[in-house]
C-alpha atoms as a PDB file:
ATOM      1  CA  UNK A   1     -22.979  15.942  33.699  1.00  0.00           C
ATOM      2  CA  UNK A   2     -20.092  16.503  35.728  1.00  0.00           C
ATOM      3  CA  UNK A   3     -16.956  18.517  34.182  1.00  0.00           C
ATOM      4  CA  UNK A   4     -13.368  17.471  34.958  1.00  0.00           C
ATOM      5  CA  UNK A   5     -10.987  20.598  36.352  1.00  0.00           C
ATOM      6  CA  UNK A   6      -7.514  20.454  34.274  1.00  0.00           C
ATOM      7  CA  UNK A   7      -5.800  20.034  37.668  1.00  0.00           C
ATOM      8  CA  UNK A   8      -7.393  16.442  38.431  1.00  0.00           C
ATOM      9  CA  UNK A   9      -5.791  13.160  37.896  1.00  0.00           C
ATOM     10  CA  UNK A  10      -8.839  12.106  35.658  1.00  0.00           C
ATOM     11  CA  UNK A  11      -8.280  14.967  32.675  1.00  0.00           C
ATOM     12  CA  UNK A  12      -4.409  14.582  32.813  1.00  0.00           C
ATOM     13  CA  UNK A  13      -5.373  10.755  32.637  1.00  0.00           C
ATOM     14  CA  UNK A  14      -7.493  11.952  29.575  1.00  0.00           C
ATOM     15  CA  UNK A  15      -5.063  14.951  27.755  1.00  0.00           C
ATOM     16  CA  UNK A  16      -1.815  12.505  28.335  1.00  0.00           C
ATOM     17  CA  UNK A  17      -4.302   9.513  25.865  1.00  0.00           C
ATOM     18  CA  UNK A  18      -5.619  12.029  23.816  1.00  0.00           C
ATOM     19  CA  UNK A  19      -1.681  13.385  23.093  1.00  0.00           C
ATOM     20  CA  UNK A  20      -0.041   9.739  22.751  1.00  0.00           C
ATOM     21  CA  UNK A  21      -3.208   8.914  20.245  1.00  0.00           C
ATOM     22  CA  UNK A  22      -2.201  11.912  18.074  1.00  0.00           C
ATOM     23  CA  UNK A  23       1.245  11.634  17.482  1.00  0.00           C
ATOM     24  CA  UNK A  24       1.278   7.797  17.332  1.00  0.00           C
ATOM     25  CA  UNK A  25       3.033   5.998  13.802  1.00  0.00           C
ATOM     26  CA  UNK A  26       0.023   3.854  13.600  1.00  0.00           C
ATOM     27  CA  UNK A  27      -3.245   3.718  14.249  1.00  0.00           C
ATOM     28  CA  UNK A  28      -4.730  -0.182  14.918  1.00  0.00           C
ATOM     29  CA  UNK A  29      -8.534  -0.142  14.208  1.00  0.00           C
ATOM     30  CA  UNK A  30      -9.855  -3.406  15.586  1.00  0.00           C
ATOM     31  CA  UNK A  31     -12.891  -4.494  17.714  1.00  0.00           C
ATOM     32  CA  UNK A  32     -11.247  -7.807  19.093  1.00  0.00           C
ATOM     33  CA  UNK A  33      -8.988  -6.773  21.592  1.00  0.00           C
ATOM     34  CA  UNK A  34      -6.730 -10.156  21.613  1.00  0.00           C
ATOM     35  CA  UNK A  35      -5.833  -9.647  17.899  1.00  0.00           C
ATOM     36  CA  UNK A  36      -5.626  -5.944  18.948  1.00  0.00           C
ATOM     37  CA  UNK A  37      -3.079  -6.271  21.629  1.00  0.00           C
ATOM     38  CA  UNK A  38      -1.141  -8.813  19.600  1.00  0.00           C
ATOM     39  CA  UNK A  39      -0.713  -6.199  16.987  1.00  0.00           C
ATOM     40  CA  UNK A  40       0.343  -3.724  19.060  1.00  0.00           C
ATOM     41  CA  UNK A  41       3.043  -5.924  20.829  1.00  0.00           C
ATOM     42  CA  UNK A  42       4.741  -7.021  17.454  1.00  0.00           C
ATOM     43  CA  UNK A  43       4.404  -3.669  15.714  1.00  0.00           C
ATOM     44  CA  UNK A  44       5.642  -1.735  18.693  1.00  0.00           C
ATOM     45  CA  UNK A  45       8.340  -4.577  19.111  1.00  0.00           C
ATOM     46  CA  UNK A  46       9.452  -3.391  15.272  1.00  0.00           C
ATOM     47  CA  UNK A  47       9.852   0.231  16.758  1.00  0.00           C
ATOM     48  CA  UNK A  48       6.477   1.753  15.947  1.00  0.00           C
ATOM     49  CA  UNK A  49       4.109   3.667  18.249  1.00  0.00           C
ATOM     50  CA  UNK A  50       0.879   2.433  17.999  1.00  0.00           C
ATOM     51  CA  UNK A  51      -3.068   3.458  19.436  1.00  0.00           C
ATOM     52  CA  UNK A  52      -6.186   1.190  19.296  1.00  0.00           C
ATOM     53  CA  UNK A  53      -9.175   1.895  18.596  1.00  0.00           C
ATOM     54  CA  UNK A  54     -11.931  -0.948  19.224  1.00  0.00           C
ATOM     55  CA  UNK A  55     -15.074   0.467  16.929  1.00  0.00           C
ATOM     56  CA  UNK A  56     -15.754   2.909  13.724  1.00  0.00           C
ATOM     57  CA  UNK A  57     -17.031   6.094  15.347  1.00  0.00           C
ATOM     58  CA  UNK A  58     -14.015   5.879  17.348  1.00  0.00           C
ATOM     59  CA  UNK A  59     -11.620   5.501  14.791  1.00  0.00           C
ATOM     60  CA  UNK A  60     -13.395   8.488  12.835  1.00  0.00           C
ATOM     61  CA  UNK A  61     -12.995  10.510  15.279  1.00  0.00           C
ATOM     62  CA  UNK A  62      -8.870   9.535  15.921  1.00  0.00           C
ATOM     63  CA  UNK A  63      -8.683   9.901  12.121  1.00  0.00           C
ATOM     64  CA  UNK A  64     -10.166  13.575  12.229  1.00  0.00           C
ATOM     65  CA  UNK A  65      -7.910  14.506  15.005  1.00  0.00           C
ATOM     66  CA  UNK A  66      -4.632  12.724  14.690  1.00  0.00           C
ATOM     67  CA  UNK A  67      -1.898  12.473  11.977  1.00  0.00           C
ATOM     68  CA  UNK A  68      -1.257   9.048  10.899  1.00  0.00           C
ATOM     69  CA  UNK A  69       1.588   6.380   9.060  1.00  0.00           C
ATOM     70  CA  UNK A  70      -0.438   3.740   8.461  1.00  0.00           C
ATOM     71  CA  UNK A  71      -3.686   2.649   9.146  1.00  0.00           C
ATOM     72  CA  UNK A  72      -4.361  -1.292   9.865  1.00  0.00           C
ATOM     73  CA  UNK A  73      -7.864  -1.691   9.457  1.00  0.00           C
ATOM     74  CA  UNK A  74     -10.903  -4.210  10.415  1.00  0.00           C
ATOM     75  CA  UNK A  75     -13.129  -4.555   7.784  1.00  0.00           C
ATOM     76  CA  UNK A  76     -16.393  -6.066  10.260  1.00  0.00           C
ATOM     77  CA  UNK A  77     -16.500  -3.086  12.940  1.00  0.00           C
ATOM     78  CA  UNK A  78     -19.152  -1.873  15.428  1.00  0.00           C
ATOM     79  CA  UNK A  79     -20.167   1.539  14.434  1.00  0.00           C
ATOM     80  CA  UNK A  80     -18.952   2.467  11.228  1.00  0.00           C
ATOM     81  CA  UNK A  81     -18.138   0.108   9.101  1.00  0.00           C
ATOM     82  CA  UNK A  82     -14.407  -0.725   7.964  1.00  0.00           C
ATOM     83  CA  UNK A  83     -14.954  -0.060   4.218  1.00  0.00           C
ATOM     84  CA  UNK A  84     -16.537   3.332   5.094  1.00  0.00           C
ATOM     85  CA  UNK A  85     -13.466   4.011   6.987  1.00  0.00           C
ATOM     86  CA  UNK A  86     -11.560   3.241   4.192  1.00  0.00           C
ATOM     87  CA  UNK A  87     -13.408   5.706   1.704  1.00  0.00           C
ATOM     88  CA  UNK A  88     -13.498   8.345   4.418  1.00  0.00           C
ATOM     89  CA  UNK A  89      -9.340   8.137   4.334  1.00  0.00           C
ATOM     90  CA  UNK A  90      -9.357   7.927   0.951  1.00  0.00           C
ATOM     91  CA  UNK A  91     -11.521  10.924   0.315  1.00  0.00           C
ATOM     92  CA  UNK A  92      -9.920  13.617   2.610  1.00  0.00           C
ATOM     93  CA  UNK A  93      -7.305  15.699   1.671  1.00  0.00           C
ATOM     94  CA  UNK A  94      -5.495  15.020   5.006  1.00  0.00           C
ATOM     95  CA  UNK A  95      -5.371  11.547   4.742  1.00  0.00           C
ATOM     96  CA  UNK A  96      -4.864  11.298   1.237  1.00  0.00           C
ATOM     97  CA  UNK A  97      -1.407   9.497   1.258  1.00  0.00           C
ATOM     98  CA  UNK A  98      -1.739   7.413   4.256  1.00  0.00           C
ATOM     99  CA  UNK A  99      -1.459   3.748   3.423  1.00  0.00           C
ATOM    100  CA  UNK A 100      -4.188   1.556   5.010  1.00  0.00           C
ATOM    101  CA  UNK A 101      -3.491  -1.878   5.382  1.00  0.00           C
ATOM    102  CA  UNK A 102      -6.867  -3.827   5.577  1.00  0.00           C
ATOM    103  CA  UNK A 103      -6.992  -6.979   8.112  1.00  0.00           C
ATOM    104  CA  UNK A 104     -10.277  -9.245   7.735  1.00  0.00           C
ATOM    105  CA  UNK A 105     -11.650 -12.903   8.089  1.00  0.00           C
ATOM    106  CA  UNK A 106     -13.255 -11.834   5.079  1.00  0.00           C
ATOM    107  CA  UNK A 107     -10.446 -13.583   3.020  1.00  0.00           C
ATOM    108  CA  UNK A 108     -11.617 -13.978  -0.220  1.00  0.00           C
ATOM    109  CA  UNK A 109     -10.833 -12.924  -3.841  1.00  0.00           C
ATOM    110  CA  UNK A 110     -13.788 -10.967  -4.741  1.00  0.00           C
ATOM    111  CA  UNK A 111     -13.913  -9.207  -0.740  1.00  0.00           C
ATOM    112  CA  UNK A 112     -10.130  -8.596  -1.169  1.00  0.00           C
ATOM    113  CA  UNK A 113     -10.603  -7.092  -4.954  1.00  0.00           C
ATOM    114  CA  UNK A 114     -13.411  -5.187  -3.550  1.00  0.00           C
ATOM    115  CA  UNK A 115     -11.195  -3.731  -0.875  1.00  0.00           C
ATOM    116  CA  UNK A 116      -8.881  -2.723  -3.180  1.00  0.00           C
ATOM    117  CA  UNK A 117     -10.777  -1.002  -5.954  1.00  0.00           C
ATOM    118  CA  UNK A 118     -12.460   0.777  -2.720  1.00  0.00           C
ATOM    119  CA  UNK A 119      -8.915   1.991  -2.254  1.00  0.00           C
ATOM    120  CA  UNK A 120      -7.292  -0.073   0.541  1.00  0.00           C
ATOM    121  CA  UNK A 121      -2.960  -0.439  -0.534  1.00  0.00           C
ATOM    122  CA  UNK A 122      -2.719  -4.016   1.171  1.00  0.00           C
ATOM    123  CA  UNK A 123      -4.680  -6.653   2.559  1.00  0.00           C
ATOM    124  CA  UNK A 124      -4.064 -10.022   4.663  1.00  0.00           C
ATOM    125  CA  UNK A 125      -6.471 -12.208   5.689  1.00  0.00           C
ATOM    126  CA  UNK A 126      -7.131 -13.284   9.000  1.00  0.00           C
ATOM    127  CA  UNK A 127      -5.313 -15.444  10.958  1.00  0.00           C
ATOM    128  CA  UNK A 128      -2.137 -14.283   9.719  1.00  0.00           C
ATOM    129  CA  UNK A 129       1.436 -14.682  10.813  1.00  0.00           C
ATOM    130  CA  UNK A 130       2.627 -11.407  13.268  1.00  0.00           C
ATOM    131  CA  UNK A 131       5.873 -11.206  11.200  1.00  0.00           C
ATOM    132  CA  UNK A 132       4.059 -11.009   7.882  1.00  0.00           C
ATOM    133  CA  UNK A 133       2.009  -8.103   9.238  1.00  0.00           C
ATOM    134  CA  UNK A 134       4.915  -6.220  10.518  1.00  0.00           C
ATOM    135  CA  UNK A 135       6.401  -6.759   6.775  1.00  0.00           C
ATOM    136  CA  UNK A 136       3.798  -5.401   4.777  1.00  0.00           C
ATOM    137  CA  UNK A 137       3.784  -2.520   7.291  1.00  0.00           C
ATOM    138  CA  UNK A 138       7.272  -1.476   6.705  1.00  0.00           C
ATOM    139  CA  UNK A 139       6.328  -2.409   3.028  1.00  0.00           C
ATOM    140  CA  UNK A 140       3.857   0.352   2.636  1.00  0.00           C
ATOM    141  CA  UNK A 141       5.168   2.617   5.082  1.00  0.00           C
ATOM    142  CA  UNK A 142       8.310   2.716   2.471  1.00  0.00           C
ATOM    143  CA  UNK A 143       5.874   3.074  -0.685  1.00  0.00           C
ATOM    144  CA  UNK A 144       4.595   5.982   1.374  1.00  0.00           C
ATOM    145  CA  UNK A 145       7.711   8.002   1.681  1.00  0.00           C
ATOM    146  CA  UNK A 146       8.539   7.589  -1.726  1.00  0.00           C
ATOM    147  CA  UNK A 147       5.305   9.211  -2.844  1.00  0.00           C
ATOM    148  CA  UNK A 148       5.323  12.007  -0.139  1.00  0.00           C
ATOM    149  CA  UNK A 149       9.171  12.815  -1.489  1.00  0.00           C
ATOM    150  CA  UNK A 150       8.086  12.706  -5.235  1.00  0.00           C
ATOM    151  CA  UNK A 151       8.214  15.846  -7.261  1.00  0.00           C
ATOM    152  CA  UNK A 152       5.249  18.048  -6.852  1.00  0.00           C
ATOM    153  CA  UNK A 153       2.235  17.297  -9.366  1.00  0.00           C
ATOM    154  CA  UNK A 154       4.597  14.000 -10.979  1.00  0.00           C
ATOM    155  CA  UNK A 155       3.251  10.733  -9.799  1.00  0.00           C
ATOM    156  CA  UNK A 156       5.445   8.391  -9.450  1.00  0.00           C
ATOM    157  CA  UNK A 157       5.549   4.560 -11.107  1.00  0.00           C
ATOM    158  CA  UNK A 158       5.614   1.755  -8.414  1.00  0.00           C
ATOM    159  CA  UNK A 159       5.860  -2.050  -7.969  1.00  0.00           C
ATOM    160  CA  UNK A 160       4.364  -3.802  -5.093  1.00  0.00           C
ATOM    161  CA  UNK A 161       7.305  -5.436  -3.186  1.00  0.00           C
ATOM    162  CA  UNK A 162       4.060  -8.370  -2.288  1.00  0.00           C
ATOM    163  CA  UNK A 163       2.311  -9.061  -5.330  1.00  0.00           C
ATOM    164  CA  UNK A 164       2.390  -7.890  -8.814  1.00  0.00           C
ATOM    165  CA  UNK A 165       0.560  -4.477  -8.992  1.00  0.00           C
ATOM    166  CA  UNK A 166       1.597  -1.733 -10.430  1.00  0.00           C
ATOM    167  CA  UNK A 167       1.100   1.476  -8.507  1.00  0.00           C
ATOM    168  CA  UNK A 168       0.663   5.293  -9.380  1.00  0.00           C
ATOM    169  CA  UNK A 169      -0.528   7.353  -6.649  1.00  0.00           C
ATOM    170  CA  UNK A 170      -4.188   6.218  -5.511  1.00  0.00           C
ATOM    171  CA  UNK A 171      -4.317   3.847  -8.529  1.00  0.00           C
ATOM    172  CA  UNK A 172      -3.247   0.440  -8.803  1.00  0.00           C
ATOM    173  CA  UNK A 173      -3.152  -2.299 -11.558  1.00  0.00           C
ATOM    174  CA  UNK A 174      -2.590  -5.537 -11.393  1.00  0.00           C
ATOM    175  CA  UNK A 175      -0.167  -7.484 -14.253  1.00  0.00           C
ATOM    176  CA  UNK A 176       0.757 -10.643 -15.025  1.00  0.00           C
ATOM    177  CA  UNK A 177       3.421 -11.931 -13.189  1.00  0.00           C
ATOM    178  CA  UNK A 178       6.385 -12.184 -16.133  1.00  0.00           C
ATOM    179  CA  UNK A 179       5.001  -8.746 -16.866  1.00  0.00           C
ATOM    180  CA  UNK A 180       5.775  -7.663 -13.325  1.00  0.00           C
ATOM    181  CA  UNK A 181       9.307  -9.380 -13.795  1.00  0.00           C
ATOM    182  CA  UNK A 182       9.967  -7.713 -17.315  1.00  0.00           C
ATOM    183  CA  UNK A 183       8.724  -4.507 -15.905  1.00  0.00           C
ATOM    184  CA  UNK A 184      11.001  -4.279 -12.649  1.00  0.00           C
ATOM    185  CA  UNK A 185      14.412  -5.554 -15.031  1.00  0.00           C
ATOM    186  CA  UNK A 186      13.438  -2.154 -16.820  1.00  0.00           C
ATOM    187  CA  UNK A 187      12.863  -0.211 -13.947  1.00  0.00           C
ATOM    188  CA  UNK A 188      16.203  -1.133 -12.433  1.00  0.00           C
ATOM    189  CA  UNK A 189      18.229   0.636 -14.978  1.00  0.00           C
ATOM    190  CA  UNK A 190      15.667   3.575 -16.341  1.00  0.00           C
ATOM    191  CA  UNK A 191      17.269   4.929 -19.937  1.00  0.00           C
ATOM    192  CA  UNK A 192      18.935   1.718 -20.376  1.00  0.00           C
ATOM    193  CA  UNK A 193      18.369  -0.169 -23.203  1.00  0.00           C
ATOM    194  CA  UNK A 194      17.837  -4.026 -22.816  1.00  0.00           C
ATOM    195  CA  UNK A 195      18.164  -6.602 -25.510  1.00  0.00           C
ATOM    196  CA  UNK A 196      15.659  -8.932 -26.163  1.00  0.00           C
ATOM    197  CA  UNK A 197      18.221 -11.746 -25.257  1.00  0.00           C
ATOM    198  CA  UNK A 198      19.015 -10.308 -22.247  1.00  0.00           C
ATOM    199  CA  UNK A 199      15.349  -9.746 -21.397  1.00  0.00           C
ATOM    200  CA  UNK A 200      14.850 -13.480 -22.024  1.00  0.00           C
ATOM    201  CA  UNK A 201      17.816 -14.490 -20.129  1.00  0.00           C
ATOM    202  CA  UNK A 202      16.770 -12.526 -16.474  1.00  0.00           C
ATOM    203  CA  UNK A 203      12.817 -12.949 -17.023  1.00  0.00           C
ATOM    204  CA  UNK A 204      11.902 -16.823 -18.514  1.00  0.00           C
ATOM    205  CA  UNK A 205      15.456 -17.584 -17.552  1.00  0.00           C
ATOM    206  CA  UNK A 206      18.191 -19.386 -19.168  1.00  0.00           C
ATOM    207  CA  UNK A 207      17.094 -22.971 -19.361  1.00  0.00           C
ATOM    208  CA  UNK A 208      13.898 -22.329 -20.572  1.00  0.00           C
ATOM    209  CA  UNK A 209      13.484 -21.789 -24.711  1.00  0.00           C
ATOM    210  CA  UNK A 210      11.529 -19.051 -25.489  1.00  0.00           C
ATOM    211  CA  UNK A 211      10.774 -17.476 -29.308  1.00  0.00           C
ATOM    212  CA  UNK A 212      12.527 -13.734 -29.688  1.00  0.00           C
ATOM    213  CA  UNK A 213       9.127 -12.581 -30.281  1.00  0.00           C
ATOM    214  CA  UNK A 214       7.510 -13.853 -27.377  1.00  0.00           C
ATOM    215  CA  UNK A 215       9.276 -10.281 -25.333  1.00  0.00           C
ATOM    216  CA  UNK A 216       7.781  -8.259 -28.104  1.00  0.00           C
ATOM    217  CA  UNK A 217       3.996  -9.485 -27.287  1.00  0.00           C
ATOM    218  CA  UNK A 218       4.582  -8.943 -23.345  1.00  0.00           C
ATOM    219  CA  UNK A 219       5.698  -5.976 -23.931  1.00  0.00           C
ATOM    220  CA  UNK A 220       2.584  -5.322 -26.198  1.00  0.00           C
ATOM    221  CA  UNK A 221       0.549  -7.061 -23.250  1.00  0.00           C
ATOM    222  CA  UNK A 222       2.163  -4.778 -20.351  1.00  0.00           C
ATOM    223  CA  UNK A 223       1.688  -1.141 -22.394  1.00  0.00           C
ATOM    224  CA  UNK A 224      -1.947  -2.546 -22.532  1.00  0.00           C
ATOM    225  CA  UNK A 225      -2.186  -3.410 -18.888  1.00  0.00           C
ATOM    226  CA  UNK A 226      -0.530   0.286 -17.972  1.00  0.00           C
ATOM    227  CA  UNK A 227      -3.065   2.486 -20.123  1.00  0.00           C
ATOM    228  CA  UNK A 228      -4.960   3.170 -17.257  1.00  0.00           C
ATOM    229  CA  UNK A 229      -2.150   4.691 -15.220  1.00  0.00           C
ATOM    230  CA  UNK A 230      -1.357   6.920 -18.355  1.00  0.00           C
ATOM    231  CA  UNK A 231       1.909   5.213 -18.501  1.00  0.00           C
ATOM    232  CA  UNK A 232       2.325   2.741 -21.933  1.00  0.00           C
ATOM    233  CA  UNK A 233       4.607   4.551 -23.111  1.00  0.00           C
ATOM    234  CA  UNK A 234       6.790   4.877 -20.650  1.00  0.00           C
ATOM    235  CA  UNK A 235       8.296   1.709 -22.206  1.00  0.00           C
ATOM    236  CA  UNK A 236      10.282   2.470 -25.645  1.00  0.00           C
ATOM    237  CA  UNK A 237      10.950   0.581 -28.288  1.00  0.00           C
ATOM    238  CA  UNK A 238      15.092   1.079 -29.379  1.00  0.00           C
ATOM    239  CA  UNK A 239      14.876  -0.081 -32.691  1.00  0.00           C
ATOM    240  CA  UNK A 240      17.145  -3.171 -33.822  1.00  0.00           C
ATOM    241  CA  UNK A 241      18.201  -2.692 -29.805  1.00  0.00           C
ATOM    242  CA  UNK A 242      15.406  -3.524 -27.517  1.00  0.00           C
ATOM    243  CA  UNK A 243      13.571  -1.949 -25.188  1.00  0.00           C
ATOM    244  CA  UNK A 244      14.236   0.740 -22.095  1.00  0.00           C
ATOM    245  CA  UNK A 245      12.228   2.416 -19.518  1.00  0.00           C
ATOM    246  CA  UNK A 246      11.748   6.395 -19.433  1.00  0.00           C
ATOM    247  CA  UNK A 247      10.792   7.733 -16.148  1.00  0.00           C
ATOM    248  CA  UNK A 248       7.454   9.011 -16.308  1.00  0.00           C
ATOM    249  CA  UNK A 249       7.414  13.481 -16.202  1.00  0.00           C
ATOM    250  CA  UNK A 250      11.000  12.990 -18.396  1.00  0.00           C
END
């Protein structure tokens, strides 16, 4: 096997790759070059740096090595699969906060649930629109920096911008939609406590009758669906007031 002397144009070539790969925003792990390439031109058209890699082992190795933003991710790789990509991320301490954003033909509820109880933050089916990629990037890329500024040791409660998930570091639970709605009106205003005419007002909506008591069960529905997280309480009850959301560590 030949070696390469650090004076020729082949392991500058090789160093000046190696040193771009490493201190790109995002890394693009894809084996079809033509979606590839089209990610990299819109992503690095929104300002990001990007490097490709085209199979697992490869993308392993970048992982080990390099210092990521994001990860969009294949799920159907040569090599090592996507999915054990995914847990590999998940599982190192290094990697532990970087979003991945999964990108598949495998489009379907239960391979998209799967993906997400395996740990992925996002996931859009293939074909997808560029612009809708580049969103959910800058999406998660902004969930990210709110985690990495949070107070040591304090997780910090989350909505999805996309869907309605609730997040809390690595864990994420999925509500019901006018739970989602009730849940951000609180969020907006932590400590501040909301009527249940005004909560019927700004989540069902004006024109739409709706039963007083009908806030008291979502509310009773959404401390349910937060258990998991640690977090039903982190609605209170303001008796002969309403309700009002306490930050969580307050």
């Amino acid at each position: 096997m030949l070696e390469m002397h650090q004076s020729s144009p082949q392991y500058r070539d090789l160093m000046t790759q190696s040193n771009e790969q490493a201190s790109a925003d995002i890394l693009i792990v894809e084996d079809e070059m033509p979606i590839a390439r089209l990610m990299e031109m819109h992503l690095r058209k929104a300002g990001f740096s990007t490097s490709i890699c085209s199979d697992g082992d490869s993308a392993l190795a970048a992982l080990r090595d390099g210092d990521w933003r994001l990860v969009v991710l294949d799920r159907m790789l040569p090599g090592a699969s996507g999915m054990k990509i995914l847990r590999w991320i998940k599982a190192s301490n290094s990697q532990g906060h970087t979003p991945v954003l999964m990108v598949t033909a495998l489009g379907m509820a239960a391979e998209r649930v799967h993906g997400l109880n395996e740990g992925a933050d996002d996931y859009l089916p293939k074909p997808f629109e560029p612009d809708e990629l580049v969103a959910r990037a800058k999406a998660l890329l902004r969930r990210s920096r709110v985690v990495e500024s949070g107070t040591t040791g304090v997780n910090i409660l989350q909505l999805d911008p996309d869907v309605p998930v609730v997040i809390e570091g690595d864990q994420r639970v999925e509500v019901r939609p006018l739970e989602y709605k009730l849940l951000k009106i609180l969020m907006d205003k932590p400590g501040k406590t909301r009527s249940r005419d005004y909560l019927l007002d700004h989540v069902w909506g004006h024109d739409v009758y709706v039963e007083p008591r009908t806030v008291d069960v979502t509310i009773k529905r959404l401390r349910k669906a937060l258990k998991p997280l640690g977090r039903k309480n982190c609605i209170e009850t303001v008796r002969g007031m309403g309700y009002r959301f306490v930050k969580p560590g307050l």
